[in-house]
Protein backbone atom coordinates (compact mmCIF):
# COMPACT_ATOMS: atom_id res chain seq x y z
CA UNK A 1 -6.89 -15.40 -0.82
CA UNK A 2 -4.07 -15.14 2.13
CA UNK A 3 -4.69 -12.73 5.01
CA UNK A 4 -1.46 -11.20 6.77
CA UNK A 5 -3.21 -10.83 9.94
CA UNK A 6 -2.43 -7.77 12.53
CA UNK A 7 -1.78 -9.40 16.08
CA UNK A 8 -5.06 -9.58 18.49
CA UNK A 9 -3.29 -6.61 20.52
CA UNK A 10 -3.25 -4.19 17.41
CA UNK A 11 -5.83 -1.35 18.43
CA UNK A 12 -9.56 -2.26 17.03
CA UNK A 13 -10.23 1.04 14.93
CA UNK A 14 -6.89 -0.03 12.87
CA UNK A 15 -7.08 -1.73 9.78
CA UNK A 16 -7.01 -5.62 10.55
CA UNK A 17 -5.38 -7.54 7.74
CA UNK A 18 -3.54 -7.30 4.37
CA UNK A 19 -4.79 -9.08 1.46
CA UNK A 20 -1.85 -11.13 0.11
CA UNK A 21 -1.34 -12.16 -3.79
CA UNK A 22 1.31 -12.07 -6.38
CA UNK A 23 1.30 -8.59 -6.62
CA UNK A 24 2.83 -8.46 -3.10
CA UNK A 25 3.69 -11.98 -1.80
CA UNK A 26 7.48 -11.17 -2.35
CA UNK A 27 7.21 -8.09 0.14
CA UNK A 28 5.36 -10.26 2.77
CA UNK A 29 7.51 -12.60 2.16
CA UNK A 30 10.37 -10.66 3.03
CA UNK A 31 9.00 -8.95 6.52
CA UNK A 32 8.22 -12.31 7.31
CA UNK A 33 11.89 -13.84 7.48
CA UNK A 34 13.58 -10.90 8.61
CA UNK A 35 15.89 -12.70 10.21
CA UNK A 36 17.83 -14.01 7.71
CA UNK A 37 18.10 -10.50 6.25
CA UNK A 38 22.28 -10.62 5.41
CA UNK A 39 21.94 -7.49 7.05
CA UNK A 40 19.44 -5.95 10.11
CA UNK A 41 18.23 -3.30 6.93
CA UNK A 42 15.40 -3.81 4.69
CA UNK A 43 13.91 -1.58 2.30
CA UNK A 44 9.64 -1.85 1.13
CA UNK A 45 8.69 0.34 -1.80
CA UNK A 46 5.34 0.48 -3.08
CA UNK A 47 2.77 2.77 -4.79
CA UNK A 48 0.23 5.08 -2.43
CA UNK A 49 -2.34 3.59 -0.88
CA UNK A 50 -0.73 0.25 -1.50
CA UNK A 51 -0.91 -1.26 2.21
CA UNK A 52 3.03 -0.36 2.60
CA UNK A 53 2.66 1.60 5.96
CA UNK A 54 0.57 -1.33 7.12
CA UNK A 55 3.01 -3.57 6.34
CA UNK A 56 5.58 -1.36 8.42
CA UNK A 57 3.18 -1.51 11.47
CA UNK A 58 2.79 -5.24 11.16
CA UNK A 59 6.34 -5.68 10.71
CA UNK A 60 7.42 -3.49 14.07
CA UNK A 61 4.65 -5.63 16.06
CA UNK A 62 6.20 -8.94 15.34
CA UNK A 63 9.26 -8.61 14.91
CA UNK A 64 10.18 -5.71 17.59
CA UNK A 65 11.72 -4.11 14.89
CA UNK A 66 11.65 -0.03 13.96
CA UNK A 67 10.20 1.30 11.02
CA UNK A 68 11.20 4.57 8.82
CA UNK A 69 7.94 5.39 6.59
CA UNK A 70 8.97 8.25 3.50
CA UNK A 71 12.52 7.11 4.44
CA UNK A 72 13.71 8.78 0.57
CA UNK A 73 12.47 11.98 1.98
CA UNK A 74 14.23 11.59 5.52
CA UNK A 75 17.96 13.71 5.79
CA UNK A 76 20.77 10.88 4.58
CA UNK A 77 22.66 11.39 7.62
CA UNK A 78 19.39 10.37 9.72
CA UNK A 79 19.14 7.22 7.73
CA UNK A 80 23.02 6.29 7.84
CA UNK A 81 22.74 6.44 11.70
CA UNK A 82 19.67 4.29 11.51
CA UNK A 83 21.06 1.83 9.74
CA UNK A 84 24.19 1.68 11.53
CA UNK A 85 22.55 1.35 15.17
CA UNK A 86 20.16 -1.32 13.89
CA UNK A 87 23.15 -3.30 12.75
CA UNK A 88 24.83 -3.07 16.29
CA UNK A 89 21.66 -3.44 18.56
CA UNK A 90 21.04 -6.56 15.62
CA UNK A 91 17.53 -4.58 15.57
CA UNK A 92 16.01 -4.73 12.50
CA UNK A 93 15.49 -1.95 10.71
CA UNK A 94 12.72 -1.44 7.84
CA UNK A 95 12.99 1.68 5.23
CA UNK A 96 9.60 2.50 3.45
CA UNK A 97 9.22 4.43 0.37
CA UNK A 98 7.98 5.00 -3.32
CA UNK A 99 10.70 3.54 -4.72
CA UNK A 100 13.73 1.45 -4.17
CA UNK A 101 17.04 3.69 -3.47
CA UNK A 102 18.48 3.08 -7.07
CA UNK A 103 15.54 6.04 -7.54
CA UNK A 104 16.57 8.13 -4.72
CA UNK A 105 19.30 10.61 -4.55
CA UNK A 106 21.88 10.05 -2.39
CA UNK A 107 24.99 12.23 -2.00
CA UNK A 108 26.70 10.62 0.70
CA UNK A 109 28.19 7.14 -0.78
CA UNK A 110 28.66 5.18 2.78
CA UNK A 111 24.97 5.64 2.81
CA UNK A 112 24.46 4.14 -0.83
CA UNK A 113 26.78 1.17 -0.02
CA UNK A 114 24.79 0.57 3.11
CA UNK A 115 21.27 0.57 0.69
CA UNK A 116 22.82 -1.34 -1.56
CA UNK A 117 23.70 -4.11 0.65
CA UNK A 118 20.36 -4.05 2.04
CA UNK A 119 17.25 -6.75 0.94
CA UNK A 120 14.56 -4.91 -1.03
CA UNK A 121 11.21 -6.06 -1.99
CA UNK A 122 8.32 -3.66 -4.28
CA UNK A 123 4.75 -3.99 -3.93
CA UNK A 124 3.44 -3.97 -7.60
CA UNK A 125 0.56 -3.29 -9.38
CA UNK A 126 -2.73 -5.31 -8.06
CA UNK A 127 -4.06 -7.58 -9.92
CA UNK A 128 -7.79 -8.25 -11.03
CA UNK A 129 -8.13 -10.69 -7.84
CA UNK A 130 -6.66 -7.86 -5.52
CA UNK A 131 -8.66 -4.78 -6.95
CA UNK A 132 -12.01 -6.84 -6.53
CA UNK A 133 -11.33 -7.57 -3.22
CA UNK A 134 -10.43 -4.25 -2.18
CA UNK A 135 -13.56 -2.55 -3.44
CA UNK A 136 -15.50 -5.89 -1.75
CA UNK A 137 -13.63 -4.45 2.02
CA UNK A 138 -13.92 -1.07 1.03
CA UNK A 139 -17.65 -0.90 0.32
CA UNK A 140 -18.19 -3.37 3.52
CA UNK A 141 -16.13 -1.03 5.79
CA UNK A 142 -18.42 1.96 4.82
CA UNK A 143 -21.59 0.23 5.22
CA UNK A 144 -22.35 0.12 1.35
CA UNK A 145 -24.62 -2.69 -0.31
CA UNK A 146 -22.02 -3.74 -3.54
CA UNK A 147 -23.67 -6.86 -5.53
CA UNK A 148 -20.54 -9.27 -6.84
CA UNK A 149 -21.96 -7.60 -10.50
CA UNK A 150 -20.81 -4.40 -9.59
CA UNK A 151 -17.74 -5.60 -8.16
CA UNK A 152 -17.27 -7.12 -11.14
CA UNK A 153 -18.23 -4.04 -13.35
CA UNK A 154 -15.44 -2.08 -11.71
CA UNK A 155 -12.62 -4.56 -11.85
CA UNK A 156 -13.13 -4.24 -16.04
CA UNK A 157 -12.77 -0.76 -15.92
CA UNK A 158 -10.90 0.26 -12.59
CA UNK A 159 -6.73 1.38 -13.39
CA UNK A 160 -4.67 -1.06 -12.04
CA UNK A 161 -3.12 1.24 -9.20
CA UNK A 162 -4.38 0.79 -5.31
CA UNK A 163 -5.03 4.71 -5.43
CA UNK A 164 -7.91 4.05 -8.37
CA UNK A 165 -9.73 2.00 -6.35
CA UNK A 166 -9.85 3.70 -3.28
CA UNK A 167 -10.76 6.87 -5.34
CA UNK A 168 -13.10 4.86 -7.19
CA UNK A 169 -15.33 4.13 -3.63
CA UNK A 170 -15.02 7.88 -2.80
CA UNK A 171 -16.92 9.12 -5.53
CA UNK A 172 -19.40 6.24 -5.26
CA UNK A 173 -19.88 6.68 -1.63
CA UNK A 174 -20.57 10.07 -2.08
CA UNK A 175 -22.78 9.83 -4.62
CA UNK A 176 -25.06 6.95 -3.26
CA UNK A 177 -25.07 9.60 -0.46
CA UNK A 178 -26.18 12.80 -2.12
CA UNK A 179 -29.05 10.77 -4.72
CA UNK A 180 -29.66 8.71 -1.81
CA UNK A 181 -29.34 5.67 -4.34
CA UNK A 182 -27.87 2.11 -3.71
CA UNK A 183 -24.74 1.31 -5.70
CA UNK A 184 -25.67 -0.18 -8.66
CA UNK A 185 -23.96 -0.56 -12.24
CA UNK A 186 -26.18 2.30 -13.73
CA UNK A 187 -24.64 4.64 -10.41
CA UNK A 188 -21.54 3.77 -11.10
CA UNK A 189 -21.82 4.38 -14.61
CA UNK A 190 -23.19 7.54 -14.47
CA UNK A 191 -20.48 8.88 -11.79
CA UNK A 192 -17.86 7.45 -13.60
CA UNK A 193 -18.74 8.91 -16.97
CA UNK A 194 -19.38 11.67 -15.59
CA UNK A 195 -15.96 12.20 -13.90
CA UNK A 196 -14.10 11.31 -17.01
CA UNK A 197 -15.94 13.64 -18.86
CA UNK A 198 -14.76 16.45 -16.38
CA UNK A 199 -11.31 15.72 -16.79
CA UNK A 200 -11.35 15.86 -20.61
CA UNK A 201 -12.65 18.85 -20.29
CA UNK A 202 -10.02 20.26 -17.82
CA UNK A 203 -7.31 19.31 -20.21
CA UNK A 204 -9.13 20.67 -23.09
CA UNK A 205 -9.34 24.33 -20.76
């Protein structure tokens, strides 16, 4: 599994490294050669939780470059400026968002000619490798004892999204902490069931 490592001068309480795979190899990929973008603009979308603002703050300590996070929520004529001075200061420029702009709405067309020119690159969906690595990290980061079964365990039955998992070690951290139990499969099972069964009931109510 690749690591796209922070540089040794990134602040220790950050998070050190991105966990490359398929699911976002393109995207890395991208930030990596920015400069043979065709233009000094690029545009990341990805899901929450996804490691896209990471990215962005890897990016800008490489490659010197600037970095608009939520940029489909920032006002168009903000973003037309942007992109404009990072084409004459041949400073590149990275846009973050949910989406790529075909899924924002924007009014003013020099803007949309200006996105459309620009490389894009999406962070999809992780994969089975990439969701059991992120609980391994996110169990080891808070201290918790996960055995590779019940990694395993909930890979099978995690949603593939980036926010499922981390939501996934929330409830388990919490309750390890209130039973003052180790993680285990039957833990997990219970905490799980039991969630799902609260949410069935919400809709039902």
């Amino acid at each position: 599994m690749n690591q796209f490592a922070l540089p040794l001068a990134w602040p220790a309480d950050e998070q050190g490294e991105f966990l490359v795979l398929d699911s976002n190899a393109r995207a890395v990929r991208m930030l990596e050669h920015w400069a043979t973008w065709p233009v000094r603009t690029a545009i990341l979308a990805g899901p929450a939780q996804s490691g896209r603002s990471l990215l962005g703050r890897i990016f800008a300590a490489r490659s010197g470059g600037t970095v608009i996070d939520d940029a489909d929520h920032v006002a168009e004529e903000a973003l037309f400026h942007a992109w404009n001075e990072a084409q004459e200061r041949r400073r590149p420029l990275l846009l973050i968002a949910r989406t790529a702009p075909p899924g924002w709405s924007v009014a003013l067309p020099d803007l949309r000619s200006r996105l459309a020119a620009s490389p894009s690159a999406a962070i999809g969906a992780p994969e089975d490798a990439l969701i059991a690595a992120l609980f391994e990290r996110g169990f080891a980061r808070r201290n918790l004892d996960a055995r590779a079964d019940l990694v395993t365990w909930l890979t099978a039955r995690t949603d593939r999204s980036h926010a499922a998992v981390m939501e996934t070690i929330d409830r388990l951290d919490q309750a390890a902490l209130a039973g003052r139990r180790r993680l285990t499969i039957p833990l997990a099972r219970e905490t799980l069931d039991t969630g799902a069964a609260s949410k069935r009931s919400d809709t039902l109510t």
